[in-house]
Protein backbone atom coordinates (compact mmCIF):
# COMPACT_ATOMS: atom_id res chain seq x y z
CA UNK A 1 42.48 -145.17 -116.35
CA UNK A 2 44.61 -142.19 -117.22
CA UNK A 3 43.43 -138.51 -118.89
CA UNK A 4 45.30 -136.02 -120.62
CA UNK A 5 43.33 -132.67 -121.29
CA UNK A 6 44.82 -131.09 -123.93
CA UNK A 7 46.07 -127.51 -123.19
CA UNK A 8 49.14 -126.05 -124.91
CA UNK A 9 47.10 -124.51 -127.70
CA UNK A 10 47.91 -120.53 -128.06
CA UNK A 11 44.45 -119.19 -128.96
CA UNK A 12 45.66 -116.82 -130.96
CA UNK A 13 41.64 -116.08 -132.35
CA UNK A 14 41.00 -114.98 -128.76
CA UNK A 15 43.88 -112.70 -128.43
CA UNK A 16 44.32 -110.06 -126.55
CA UNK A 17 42.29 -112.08 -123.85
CA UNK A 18 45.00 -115.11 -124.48
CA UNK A 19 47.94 -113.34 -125.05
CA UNK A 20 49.37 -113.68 -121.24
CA UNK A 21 46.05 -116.52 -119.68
CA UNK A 22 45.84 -119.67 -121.60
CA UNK A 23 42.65 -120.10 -122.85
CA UNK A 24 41.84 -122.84 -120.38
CA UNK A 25 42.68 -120.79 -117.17
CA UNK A 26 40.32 -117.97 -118.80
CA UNK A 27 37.38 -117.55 -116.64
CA UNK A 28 33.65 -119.29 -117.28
CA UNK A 29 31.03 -118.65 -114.51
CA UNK A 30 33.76 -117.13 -112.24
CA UNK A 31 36.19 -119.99 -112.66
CA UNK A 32 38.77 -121.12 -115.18
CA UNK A 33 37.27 -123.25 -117.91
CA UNK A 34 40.02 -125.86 -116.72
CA UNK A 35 38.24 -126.51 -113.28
CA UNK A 36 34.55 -127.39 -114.92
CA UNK A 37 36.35 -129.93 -117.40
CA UNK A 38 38.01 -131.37 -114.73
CA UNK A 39 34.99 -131.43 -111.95
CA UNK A 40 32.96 -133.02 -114.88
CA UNK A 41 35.33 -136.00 -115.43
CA UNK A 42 35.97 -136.29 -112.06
CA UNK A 43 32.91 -139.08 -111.53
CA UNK A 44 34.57 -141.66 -113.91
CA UNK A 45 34.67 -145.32 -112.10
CA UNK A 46 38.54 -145.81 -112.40
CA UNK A 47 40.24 -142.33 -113.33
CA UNK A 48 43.07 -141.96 -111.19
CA UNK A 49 45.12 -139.33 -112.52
CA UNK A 50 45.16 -136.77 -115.33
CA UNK A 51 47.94 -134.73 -116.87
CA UNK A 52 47.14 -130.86 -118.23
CA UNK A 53 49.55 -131.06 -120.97
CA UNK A 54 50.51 -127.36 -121.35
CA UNK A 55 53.72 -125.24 -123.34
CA UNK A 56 56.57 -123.94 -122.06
CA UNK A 57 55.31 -120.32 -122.40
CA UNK A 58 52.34 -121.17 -120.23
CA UNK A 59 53.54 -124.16 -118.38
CA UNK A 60 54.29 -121.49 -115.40
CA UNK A 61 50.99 -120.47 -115.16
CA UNK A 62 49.12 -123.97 -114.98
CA UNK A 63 51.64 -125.06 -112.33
CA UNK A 64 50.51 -122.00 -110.16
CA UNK A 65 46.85 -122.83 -110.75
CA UNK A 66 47.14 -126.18 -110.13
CA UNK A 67 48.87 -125.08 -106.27
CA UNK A 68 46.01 -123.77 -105.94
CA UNK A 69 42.79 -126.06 -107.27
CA UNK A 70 41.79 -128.26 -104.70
CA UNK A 71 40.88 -131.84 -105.44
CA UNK A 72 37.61 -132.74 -107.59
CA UNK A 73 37.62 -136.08 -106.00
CA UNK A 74 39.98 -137.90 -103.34
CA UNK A 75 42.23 -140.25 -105.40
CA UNK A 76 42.65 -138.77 -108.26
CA UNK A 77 45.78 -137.01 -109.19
CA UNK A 78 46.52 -133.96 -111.42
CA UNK A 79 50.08 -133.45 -113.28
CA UNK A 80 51.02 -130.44 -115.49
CA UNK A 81 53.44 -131.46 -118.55
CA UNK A 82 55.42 -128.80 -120.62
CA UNK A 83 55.66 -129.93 -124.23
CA UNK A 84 58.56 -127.51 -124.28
CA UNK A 85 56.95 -125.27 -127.26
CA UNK A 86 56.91 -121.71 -127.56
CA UNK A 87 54.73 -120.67 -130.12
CA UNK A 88 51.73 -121.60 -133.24
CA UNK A 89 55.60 -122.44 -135.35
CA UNK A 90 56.83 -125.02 -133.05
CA UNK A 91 53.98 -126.91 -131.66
CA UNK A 92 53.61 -130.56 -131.66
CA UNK A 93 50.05 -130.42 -132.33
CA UNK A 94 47.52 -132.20 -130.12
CA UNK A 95 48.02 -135.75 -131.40
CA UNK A 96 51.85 -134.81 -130.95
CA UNK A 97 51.27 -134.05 -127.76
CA UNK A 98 49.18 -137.19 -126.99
CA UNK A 99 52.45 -139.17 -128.34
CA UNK A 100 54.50 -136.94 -126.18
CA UNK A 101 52.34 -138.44 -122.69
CA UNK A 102 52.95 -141.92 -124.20
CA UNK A 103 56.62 -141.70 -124.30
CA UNK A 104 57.18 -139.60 -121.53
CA UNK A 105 55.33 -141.49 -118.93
CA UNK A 106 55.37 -145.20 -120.75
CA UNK A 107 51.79 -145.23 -120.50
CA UNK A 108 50.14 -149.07 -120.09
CA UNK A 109 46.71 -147.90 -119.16
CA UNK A 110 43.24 -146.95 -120.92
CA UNK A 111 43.35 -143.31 -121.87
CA UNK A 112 40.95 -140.88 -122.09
CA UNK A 113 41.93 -137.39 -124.18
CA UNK A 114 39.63 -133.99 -124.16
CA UNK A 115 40.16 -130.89 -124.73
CA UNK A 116 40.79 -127.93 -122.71
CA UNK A 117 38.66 -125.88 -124.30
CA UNK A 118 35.66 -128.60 -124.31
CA UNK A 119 32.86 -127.68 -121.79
CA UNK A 120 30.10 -129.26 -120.73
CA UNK A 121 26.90 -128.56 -119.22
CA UNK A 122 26.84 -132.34 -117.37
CA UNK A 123 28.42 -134.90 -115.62
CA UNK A 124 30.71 -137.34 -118.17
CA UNK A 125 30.22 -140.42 -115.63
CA UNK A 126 27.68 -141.87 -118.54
CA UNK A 127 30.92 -141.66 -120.84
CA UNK A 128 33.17 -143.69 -118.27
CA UNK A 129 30.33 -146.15 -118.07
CA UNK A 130 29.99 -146.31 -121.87
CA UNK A 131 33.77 -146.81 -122.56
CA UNK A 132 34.08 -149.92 -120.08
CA UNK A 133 30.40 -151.28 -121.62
CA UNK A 134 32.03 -151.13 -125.48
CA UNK A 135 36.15 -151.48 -124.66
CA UNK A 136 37.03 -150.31 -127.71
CA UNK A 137 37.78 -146.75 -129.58
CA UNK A 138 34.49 -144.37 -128.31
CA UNK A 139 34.76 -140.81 -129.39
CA UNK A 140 32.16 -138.26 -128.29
CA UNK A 141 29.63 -136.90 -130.66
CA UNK A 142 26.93 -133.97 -130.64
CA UNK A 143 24.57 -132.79 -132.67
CA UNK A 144 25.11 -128.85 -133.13
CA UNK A 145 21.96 -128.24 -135.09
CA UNK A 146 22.94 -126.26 -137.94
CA UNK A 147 24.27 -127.55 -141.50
CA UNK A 148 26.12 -123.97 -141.62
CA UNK A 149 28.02 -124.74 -139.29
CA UNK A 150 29.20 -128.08 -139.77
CA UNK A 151 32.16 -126.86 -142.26
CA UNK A 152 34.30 -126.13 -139.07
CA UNK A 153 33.87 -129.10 -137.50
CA UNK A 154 33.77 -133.10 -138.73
CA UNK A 155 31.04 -134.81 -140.71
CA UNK A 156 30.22 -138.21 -139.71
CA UNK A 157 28.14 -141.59 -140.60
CA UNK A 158 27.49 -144.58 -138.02
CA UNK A 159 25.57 -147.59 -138.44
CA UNK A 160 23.03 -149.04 -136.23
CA UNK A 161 25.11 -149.58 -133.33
CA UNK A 162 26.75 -146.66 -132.90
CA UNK A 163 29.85 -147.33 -135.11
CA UNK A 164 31.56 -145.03 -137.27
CA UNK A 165 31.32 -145.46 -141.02
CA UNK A 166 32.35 -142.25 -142.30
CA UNK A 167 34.39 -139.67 -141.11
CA UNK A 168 35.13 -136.26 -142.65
CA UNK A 169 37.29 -133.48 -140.95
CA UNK A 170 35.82 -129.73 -142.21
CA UNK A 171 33.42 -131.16 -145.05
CA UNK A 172 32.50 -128.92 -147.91
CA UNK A 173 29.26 -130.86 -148.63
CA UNK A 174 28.21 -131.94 -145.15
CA UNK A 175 24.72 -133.84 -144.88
CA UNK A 176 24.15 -134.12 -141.90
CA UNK A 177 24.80 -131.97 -138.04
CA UNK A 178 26.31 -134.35 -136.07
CA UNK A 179 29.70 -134.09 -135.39
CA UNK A 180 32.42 -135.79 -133.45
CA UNK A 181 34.21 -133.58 -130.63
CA UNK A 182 37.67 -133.25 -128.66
CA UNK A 183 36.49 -135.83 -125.96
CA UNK A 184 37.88 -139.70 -126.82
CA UNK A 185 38.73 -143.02 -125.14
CA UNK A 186 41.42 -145.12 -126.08
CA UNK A 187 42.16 -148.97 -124.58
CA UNK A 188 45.11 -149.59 -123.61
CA UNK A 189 45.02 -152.39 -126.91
CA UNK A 190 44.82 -149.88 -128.94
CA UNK A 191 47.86 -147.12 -127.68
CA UNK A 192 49.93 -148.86 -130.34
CA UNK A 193 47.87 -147.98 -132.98
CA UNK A 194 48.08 -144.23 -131.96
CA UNK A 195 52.10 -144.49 -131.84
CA UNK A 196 51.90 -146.08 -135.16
CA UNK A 197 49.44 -143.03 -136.33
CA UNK A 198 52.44 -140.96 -135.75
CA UNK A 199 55.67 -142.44 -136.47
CA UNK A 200 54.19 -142.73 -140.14
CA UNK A 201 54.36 -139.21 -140.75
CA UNK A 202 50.23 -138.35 -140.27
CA UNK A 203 49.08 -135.04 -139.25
CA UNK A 204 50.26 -134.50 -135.72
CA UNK A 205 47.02 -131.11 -134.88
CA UNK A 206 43.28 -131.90 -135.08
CA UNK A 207 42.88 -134.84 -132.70
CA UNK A 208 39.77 -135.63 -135.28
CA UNK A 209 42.54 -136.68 -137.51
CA UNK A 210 43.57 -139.56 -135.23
CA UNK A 211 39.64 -140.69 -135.23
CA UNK A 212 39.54 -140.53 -139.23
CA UNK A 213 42.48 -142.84 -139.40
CA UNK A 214 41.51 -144.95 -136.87
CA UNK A 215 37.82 -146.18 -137.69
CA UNK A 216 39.26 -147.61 -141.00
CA UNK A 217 41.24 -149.94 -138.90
CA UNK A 218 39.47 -151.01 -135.63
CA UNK A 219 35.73 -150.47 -134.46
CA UNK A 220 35.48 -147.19 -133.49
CA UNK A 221 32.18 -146.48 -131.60
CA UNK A 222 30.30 -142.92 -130.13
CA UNK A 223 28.19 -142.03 -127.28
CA UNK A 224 26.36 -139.16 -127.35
CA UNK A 225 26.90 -135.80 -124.66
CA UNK A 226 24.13 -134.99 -122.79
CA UNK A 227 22.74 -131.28 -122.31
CA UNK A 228 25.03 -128.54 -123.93
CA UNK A 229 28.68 -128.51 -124.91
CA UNK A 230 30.66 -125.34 -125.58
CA UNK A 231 33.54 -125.05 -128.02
CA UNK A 232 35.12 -122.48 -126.78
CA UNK A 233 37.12 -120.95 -130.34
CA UNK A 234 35.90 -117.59 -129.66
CA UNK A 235 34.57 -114.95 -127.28
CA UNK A 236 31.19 -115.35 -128.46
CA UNK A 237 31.36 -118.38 -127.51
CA UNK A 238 33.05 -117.78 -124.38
CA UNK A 239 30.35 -115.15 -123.52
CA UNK A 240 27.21 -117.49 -124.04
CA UNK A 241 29.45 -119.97 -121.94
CA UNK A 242 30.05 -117.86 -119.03
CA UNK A 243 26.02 -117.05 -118.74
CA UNK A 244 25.34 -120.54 -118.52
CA UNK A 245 27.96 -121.76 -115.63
CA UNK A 246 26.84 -118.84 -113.80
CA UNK A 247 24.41 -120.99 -111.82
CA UNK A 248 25.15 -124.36 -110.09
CA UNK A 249 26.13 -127.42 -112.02
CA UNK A 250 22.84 -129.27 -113.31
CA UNK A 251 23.86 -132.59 -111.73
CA UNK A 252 26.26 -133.24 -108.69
CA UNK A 253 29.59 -134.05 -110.15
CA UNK A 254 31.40 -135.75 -107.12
């Protein structure tokens, strides 16, 4: 199984804190956001390598980091790619850039996608386990407790198993507060289906989009995160973040 964590966002919300750091590389409990995303995929069964897909304007600065980051887990390999973007007017997006790993590298694997900017507060083994139990589609979902909120995020409906029936990117009228997040699994089966996704002209940003286009034409299913996840889209956010990976990881991750 292959990653990529998605990374060559500008943050231009979080500016001037972004405007020379990537937002991943920023720092949460004394260490770049990057480096708990990474420790807490590290205990998948099967990952083997991941790629930090990055720009060209920060591609520098992920290459240095990653000189320095020592290994989560023996065996498993870390790769920085430059979508060769410079700013929010030429950027491929983050399905773009999941198209942009798949023709680059040929990929023939399962894949697993999250974003950069996606923390968690414990170990994403259970989602490994989950994916190889279902081998289909899985995206992550989390319930953020607050209809007011739900406009910035995606509205969604399963049935009894777990299955997406409905899916709704920023809903007007949502109903309910759960809400599908930047952390997915795709079999290798279905990499065609996200090549196809593109090269018909759909909206290449908001790797939600991908999902809503998807469930209509293959089982899609969801797992829910355990403990807290942090969407990291402002420094409010960032703040409350930083207090809670202060402290030691709730779980081992290794």
């Amino acid at each position: 199984m292959k990653a990529i964590v998605l990374a060559a966002g500008y943050a231009t919300r979080l500016y001037p804190l972004t405007l020379d750091t990537p937002k991943p590389l920023l720092e949460v409990g004394g260490r770049p956001m990057l480096e708990h995303v990474l420790e807490r995929l590290a205990p998948i069964e099967g990952l083997d390598e991941v790629w930090v897909v990055t720009n060209a304007r920060f591609a520098p600065s992920f290459r240095s980091w990653a000189e320095r980051f020592p290994q989560p887990r023996p065996g498993l390999g870390l790769t920085v790619l430059d979508d060769g973007t410079t700013d929010d007017a030429t950027k491929l997006g983050a399905i773009g850039d999941i198209g942009l790993v798949l023709e680059r590298t040929h990929l023939d694997d399962d894949l697993l996608v999250v974003a950069g900017d996606n923390l968690f507060s414990e170990s994403l083994g259970g989602f490994g386990r989950f994916c190889a139990l279902k081998a289909a589609p899985v995206v992550a979902v989390y319930d953020v407790g607050d209809l007011a909120q739900m406009p910035k995020y995606n509205s969604i409906t399963l049935d009894a198993e777990g299955r997406i029936t409905f899916f709704e990117e920023k809903p007007e009228n949502p109903t309910g507060t759960l809400t599908a997040i930047a952390l997915y699994y795709y079999p290798r089966d279905t990499l065609g289906l996200i090549r196809r996704y593109l090269r018909e002209g759909n909206n290449p940003d908001q790797p939600g989009r991908l999902v809503q286009w998807l469930y209509q034409r293959t089982p899609v299913y969801t797992w829910q995160v355990p403990g807290r996840w942090y969407d990291i889209g402002s420094r409010e956010t960032l703040e409350e973040a930083d207090r809670a990976f202060g402290g030691p990881p709730s779980e081992p991750v290794v």
